[in-house]
C-alpha atoms as a PDB file:
ATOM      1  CA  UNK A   1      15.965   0.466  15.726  1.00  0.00           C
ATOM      2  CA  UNK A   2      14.983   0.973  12.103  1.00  0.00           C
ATOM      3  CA  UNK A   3      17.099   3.695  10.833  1.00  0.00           C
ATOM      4  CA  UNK A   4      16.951   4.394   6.257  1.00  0.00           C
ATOM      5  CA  UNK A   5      20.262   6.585   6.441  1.00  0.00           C
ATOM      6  CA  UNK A   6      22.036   3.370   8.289  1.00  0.00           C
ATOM      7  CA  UNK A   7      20.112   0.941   5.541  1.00  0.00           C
ATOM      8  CA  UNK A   8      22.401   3.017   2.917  1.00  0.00           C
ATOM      9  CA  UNK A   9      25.670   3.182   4.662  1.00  0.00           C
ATOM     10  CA  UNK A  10      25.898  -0.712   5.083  1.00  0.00           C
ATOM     11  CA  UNK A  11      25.259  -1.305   1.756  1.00  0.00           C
ATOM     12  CA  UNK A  12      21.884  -2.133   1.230  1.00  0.00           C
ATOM     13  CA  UNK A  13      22.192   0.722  -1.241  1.00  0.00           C
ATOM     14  CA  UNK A  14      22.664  -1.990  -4.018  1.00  0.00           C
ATOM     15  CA  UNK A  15      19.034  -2.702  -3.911  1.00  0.00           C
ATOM     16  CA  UNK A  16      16.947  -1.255  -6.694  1.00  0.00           C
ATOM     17  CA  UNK A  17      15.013   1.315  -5.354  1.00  0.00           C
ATOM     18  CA  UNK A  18      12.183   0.657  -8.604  1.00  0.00           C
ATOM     19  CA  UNK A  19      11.864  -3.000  -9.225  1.00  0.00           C
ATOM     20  CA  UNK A  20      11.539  -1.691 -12.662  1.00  0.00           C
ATOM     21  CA  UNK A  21       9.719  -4.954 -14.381  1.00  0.00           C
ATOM     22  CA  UNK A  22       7.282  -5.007 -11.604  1.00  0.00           C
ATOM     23  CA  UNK A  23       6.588  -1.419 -11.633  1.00  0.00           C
ATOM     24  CA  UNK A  24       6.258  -1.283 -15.606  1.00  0.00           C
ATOM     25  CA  UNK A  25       3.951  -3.873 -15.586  1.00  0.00           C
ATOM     26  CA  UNK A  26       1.803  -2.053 -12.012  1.00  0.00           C
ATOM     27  CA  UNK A  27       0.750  -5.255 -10.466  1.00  0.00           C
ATOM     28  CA  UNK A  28      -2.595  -5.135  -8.533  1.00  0.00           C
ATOM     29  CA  UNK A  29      -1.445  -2.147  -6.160  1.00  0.00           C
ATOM     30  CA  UNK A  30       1.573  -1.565  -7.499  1.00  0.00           C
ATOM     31  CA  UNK A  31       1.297   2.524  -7.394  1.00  0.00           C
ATOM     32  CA  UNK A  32      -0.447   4.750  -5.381  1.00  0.00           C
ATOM     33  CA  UNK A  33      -0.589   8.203  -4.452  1.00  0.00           C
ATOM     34  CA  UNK A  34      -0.741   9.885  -0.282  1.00  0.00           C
ATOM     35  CA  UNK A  35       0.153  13.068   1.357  1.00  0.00           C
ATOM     36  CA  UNK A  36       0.159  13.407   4.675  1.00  0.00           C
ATOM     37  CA  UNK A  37      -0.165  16.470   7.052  1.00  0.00           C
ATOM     38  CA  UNK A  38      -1.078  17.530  10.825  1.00  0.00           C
ATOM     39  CA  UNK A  39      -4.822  16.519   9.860  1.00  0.00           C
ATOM     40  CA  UNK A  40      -4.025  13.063  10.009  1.00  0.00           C
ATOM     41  CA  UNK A  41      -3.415  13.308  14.213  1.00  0.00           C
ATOM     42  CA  UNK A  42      -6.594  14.281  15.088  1.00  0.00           C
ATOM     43  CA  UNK A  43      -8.471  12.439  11.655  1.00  0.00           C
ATOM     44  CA  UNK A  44      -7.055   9.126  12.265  1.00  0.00           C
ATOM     45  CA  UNK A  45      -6.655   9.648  16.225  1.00  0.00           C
ATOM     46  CA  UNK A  46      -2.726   9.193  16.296  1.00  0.00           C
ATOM     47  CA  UNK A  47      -1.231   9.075  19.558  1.00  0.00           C
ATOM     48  CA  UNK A  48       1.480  12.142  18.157  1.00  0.00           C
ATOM     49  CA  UNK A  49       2.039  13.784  14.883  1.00  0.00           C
ATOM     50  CA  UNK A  50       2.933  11.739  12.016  1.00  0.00           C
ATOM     51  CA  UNK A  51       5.975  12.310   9.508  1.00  0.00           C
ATOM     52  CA  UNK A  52       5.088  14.937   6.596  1.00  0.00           C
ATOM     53  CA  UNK A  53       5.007  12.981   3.238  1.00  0.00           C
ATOM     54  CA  UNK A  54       3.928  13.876  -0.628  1.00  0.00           C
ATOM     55  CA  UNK A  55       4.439  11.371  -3.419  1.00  0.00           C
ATOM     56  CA  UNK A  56       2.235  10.848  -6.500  1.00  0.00           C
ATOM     57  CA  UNK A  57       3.465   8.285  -7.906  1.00  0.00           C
ATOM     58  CA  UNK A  58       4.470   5.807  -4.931  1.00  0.00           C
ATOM     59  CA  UNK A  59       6.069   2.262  -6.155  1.00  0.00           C
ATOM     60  CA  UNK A  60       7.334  -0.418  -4.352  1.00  0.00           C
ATOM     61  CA  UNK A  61      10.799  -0.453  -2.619  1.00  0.00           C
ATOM     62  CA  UNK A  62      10.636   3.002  -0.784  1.00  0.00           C
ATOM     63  CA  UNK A  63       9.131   4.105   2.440  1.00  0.00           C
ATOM     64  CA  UNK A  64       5.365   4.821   3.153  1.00  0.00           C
ATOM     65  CA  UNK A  65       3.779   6.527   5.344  1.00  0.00           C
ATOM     66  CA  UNK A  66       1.609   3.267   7.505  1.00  0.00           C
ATOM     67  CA  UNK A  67       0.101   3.227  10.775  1.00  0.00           C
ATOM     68  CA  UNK A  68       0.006   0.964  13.744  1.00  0.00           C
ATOM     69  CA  UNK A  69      -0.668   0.182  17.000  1.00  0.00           C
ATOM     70  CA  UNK A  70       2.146  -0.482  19.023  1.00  0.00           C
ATOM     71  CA  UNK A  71       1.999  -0.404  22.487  1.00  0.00           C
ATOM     72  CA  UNK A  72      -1.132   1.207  23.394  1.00  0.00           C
ATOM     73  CA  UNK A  73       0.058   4.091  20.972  1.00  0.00           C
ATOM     74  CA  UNK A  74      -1.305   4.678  17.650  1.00  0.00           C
ATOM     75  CA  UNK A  75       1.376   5.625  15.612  1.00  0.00           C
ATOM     76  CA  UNK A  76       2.320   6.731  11.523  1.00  0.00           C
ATOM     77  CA  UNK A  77       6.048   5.802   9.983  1.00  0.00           C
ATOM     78  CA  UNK A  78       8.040   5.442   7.142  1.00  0.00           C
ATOM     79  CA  UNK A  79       8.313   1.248   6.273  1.00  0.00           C
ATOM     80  CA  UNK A  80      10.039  -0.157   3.138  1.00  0.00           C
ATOM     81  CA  UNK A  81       7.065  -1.047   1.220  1.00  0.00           C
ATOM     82  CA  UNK A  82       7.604  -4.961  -0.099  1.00  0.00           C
ATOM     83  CA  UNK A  83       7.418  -7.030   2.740  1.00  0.00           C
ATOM     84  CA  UNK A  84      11.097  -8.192   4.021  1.00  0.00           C
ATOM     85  CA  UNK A  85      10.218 -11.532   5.979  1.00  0.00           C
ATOM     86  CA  UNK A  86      11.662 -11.811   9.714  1.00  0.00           C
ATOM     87  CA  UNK A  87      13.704 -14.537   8.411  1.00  0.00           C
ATOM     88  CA  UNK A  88      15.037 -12.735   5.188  1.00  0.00           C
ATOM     89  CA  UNK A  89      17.958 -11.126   7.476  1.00  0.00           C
ATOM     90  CA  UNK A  90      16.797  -8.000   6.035  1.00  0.00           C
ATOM     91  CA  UNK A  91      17.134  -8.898   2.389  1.00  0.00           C
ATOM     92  CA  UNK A  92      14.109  -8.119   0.372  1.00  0.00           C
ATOM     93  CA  UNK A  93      13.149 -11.716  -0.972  1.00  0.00           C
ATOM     94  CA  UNK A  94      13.355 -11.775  -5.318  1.00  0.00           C
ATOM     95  CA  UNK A  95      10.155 -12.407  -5.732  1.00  0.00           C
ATOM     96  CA  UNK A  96       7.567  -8.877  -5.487  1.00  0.00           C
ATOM     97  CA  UNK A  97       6.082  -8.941  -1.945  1.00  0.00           C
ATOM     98  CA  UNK A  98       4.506  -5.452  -2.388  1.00  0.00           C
ATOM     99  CA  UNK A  99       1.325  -7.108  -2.290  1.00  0.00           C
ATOM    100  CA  UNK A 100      -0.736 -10.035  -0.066  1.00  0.00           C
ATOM    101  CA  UNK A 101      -3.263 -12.034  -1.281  1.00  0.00           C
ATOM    102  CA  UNK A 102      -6.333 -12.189   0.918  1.00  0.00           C
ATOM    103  CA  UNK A 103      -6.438 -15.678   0.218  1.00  0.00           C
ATOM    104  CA  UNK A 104      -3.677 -16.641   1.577  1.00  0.00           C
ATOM    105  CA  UNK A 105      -2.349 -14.283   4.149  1.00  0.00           C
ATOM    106  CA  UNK A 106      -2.581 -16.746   6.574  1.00  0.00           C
ATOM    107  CA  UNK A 107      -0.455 -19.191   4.715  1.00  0.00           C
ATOM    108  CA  UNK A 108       2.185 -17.942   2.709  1.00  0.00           C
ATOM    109  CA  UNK A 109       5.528 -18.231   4.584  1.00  0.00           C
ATOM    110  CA  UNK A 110       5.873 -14.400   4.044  1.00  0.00           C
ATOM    111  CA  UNK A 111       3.139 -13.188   5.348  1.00  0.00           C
ATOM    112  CA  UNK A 112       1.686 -16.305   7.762  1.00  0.00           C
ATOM    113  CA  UNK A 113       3.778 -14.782  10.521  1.00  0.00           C
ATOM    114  CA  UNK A 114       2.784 -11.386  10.389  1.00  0.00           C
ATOM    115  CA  UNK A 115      -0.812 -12.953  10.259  1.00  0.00           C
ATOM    116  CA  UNK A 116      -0.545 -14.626  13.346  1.00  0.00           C
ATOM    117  CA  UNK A 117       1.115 -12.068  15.451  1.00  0.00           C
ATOM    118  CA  UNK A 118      -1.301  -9.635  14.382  1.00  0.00           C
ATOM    119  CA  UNK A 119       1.346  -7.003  12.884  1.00  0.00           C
ATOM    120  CA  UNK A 120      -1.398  -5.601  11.182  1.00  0.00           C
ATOM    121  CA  UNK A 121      -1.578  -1.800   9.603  1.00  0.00           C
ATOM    122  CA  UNK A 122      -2.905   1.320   7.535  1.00  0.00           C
ATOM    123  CA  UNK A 123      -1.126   2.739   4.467  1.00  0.00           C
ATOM    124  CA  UNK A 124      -3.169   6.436   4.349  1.00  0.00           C
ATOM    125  CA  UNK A 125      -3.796   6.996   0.629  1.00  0.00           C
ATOM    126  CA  UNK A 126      -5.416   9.815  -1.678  1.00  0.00           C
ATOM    127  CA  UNK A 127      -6.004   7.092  -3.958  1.00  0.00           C
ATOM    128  CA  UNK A 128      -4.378   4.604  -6.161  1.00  0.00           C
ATOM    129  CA  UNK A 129      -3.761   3.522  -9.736  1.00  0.00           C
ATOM    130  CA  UNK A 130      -4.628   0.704 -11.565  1.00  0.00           C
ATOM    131  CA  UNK A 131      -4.001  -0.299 -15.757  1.00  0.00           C
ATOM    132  CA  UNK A 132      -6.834  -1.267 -17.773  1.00  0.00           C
ATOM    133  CA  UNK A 133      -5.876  -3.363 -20.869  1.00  0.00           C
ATOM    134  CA  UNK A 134      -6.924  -2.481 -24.261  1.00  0.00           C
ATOM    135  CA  UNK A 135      -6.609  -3.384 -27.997  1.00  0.00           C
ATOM    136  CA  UNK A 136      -3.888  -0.185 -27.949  1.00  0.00           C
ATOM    137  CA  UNK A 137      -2.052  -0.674 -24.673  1.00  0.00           C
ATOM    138  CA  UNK A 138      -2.788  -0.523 -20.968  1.00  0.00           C
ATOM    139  CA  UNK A 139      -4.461   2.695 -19.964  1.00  0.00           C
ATOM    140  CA  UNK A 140      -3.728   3.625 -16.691  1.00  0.00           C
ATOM    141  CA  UNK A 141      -6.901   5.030 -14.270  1.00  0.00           C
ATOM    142  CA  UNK A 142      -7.130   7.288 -11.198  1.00  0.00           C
ATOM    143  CA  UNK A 143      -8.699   5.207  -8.465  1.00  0.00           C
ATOM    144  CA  UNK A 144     -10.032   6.759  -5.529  1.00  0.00           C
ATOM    145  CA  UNK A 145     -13.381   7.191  -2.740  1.00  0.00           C
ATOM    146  CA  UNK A 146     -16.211  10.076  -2.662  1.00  0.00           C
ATOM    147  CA  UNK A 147     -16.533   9.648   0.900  1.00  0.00           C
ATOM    148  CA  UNK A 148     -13.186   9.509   2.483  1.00  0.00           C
ATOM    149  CA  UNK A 149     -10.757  11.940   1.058  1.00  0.00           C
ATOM    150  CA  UNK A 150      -7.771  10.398   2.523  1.00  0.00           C
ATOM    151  CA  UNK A 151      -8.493   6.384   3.264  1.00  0.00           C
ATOM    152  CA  UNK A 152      -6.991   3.569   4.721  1.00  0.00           C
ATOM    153  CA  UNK A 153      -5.259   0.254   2.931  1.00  0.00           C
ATOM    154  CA  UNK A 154      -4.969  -2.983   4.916  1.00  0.00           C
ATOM    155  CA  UNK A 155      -1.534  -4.128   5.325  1.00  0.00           C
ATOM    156  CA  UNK A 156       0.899  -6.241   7.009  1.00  0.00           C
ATOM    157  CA  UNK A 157       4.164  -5.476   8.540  1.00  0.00           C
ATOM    158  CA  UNK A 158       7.255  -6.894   9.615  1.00  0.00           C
ATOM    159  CA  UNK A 159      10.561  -6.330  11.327  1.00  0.00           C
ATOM    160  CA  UNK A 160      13.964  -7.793   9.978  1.00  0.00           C
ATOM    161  CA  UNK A 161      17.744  -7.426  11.298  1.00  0.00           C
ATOM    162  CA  UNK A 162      20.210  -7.649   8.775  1.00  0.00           C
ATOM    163  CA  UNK A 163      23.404  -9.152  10.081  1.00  0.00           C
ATOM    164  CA  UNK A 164      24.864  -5.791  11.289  1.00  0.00           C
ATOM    165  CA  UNK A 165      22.222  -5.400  13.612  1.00  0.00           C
ATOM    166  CA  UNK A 166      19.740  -2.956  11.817  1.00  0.00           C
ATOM    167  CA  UNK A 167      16.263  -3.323  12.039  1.00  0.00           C
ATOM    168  CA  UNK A 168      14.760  -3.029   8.305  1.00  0.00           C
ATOM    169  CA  UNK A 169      11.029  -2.816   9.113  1.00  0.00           C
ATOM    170  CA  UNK A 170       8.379  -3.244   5.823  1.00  0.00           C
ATOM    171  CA  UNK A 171       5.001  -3.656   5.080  1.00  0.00           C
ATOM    172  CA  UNK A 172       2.680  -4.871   2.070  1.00  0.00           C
ATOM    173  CA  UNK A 173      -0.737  -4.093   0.681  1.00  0.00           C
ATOM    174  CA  UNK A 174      -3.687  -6.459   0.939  1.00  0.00           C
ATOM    175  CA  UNK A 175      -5.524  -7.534  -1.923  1.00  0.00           C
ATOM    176  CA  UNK A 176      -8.951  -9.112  -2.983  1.00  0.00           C
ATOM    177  CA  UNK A 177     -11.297 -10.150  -5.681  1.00  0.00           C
ATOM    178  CA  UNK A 178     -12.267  -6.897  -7.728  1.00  0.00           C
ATOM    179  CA  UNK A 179     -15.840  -5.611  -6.686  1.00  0.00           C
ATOM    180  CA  UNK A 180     -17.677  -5.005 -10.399  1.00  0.00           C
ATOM    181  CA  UNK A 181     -15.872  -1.504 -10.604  1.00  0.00           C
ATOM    182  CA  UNK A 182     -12.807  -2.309  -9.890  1.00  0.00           C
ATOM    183  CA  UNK A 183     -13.327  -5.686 -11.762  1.00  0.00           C
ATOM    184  CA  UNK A 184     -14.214  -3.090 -15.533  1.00  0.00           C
ATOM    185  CA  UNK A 185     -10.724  -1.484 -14.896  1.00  0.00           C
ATOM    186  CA  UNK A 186      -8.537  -3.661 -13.714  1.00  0.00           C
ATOM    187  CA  UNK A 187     -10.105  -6.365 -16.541  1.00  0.00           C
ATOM    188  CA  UNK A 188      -6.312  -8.638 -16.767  1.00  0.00           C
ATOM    189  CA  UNK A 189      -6.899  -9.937 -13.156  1.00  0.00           C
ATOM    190  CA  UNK A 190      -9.751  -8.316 -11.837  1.00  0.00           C
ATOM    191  CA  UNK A 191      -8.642  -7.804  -8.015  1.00  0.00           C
ATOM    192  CA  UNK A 192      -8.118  -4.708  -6.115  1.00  0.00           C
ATOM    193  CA  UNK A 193      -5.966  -3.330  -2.567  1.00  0.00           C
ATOM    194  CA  UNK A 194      -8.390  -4.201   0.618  1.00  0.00           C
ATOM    195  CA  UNK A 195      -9.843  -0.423   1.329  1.00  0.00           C
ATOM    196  CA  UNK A 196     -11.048  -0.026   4.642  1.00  0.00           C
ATOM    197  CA  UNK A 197     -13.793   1.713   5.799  1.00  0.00           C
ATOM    198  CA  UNK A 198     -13.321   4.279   8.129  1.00  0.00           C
ATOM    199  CA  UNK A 199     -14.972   2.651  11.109  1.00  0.00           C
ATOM    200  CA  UNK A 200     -12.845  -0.713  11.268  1.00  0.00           C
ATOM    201  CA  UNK A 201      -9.790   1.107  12.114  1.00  0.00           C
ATOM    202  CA  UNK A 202      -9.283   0.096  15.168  1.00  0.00           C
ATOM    203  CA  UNK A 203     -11.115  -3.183  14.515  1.00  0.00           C
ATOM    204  CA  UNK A 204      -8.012  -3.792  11.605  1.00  0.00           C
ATOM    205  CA  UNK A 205      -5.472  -2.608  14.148  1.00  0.00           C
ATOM    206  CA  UNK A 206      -5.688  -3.744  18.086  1.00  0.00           C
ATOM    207  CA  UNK A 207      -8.766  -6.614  17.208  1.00  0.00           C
ATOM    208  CA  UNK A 208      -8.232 -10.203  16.924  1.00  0.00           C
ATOM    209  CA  UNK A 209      -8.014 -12.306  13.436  1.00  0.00           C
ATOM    210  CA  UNK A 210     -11.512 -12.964  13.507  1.00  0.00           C
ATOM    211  CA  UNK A 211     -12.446  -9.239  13.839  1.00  0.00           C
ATOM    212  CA  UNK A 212      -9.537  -8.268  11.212  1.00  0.00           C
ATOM    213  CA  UNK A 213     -11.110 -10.475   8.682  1.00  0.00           C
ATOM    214  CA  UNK A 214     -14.670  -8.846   8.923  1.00  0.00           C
ATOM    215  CA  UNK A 215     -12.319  -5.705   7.571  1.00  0.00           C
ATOM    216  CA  UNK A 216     -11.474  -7.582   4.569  1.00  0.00           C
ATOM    217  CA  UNK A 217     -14.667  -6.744   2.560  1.00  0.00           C
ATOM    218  CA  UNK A 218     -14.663  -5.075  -1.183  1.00  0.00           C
ATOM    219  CA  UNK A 219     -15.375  -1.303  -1.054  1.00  0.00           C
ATOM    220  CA  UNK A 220     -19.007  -0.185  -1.971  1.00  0.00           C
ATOM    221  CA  UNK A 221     -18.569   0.379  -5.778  1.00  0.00           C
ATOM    222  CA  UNK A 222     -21.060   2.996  -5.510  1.00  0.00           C
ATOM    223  CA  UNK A 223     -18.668   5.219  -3.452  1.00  0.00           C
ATOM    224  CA  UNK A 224     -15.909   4.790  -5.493  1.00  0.00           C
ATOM    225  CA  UNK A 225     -14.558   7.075  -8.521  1.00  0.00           C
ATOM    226  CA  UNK A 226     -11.790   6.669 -11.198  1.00  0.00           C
ATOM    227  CA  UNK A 227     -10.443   8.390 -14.334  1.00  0.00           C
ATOM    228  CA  UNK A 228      -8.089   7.832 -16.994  1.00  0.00           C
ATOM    229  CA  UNK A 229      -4.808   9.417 -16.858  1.00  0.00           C
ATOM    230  CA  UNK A 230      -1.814  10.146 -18.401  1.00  0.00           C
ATOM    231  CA  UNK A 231       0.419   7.345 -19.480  1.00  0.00           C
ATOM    232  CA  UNK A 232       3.110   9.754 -17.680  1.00  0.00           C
ATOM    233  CA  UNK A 233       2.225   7.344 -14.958  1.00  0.00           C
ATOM    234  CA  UNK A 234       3.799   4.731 -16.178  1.00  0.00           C
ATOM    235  CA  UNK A 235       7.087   5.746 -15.189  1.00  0.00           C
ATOM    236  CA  UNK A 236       7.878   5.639 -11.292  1.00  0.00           C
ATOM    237  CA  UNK A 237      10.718   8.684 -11.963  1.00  0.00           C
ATOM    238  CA  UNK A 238       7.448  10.942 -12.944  1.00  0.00           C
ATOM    239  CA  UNK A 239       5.650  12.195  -9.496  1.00  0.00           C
ATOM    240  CA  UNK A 240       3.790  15.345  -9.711  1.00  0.00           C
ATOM    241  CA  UNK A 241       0.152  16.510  -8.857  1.00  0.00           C
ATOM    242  CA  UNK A 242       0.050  16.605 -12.889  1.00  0.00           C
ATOM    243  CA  UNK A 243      -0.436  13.051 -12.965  1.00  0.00           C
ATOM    244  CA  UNK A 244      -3.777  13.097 -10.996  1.00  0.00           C
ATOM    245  CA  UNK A 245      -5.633  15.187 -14.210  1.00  0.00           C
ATOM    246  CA  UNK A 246      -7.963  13.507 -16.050  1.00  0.00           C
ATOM    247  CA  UNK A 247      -6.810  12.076 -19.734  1.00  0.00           C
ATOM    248  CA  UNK A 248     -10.049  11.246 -21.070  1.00  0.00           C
ATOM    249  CA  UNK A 249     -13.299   9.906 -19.497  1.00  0.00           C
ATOM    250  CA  UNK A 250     -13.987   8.879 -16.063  1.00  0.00           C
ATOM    251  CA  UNK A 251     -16.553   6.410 -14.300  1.00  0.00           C
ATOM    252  CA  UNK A 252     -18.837   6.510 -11.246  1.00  0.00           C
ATOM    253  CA  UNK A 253     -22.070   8.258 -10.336  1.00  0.00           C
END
């Protein structure tokens, strides 16, 4: 079974927890922010409760709260976010695998597999945060939704055994081409995390790949909300509700 104390005591301690030049860059998902409570059982329609969680400033390497379906049972728990292929005897692989590209999900050797055995699942989220670049510097926004306080972000996940027998189980965000909002603040690469809307849950979760793909769609821009924040961001060892205040203007009707 998957087990983060045991991932430590083997050893696996001598893997960064911050992948510090992908984190100071923030790749297309590369931060987010989700707390989790009791709500989320009866919200999300989780077969029991889910693990407590609070972070603000989430970057890849360290467990997130995602959901599946496993088992007729709909379920939340902590996965190493940065997708550890089955093959990767439960090594995280050098290159960043915190995030999947839509396009090719159903290629990539990472990610194919996952793809075809439908280990699909939900990372809840508050929101996320994405760097806008400027003349001065990248300014980092406050992403988030006006109709679903806490929403869902497509994933992948997959289970790998290290050679002492423990089960390192991970996941990865989706991504997609920017809609127009996204595409003003996020202006280097213009793509954005695959936000689901509430009713293709379970579509996204027990349906097959042609039903899973329908989920893939950019969020309505018009229900979506960002401002700028502190640059206090940019630094995964900050994580407070303080980085959530606006620094400066903000977008959306």
């Amino acid at each position: 079974m998957t087990c983060w104390p045991a991932l430590y005591r083997i050893g696996l301690q001598k893997w960064p927890i911050i992948r510090s030049a992908h984190c100071r860059t923030a790749a297309v998902c590369g931060r987010y922010v989700a707390k989790i409570d009791a709500a989320l059982e009866r919200d999300w329609a989780l077969t029991r409760p889910p693990p407590l969680f609070a972070s603000y400033n989430i970057a890849p390497t360290t467990p997130v709260p995602a959901v599946r379906e496993r088992n007729g049972e709909r379920l939340c728990e902590l996965l190493r976010w940065g997708l550890v292929p089955f093959w990767a005897k439960g090594l995280p692989p050098k290159l960043s695998t915190s995030n999947a590209r839509l396009e090719t999900i159903a290629t990539a050797p990472s990610y194919r597999g996952p793809w075809q055995r439908g280990q699909r699942c939900i990372l809840p989220a508050l929101g996320f945060y994405e760097w806008q670049v400027r003349d001065a510097g990248k300014q980092p926004w406050s992403i988030y939704l006006k109709d679903q306080s806490v929403f869902g972000l497509a994933g992948l996940w997959e289970a790998s055994t290290t050679p002492e027998g423990i089960t390192v189980e991970s996941c990865t965000i989706i991504t997609m081409p920017a809609n127009p909002f996204m595409a003003e603040i996020h202006n280097s690469k213009a793509r954005m995390p695959a936000i689901l809307r509430r009713a293709d849950h379970d579509a996204w979760l027990a349906g097959d790949a042609t039903a899973a793909l329908h989920c893939l769609r950019p969020y309505p821009e018009d229900q979506m909300l960002a401002h700028t924040v502190s640059t206090a961001v940019n630094s995964p060892r900050n994580n407070t509700a303080r980085l959530l205040e606006p620094a400066g203007h903000g977008t959306g009707a």
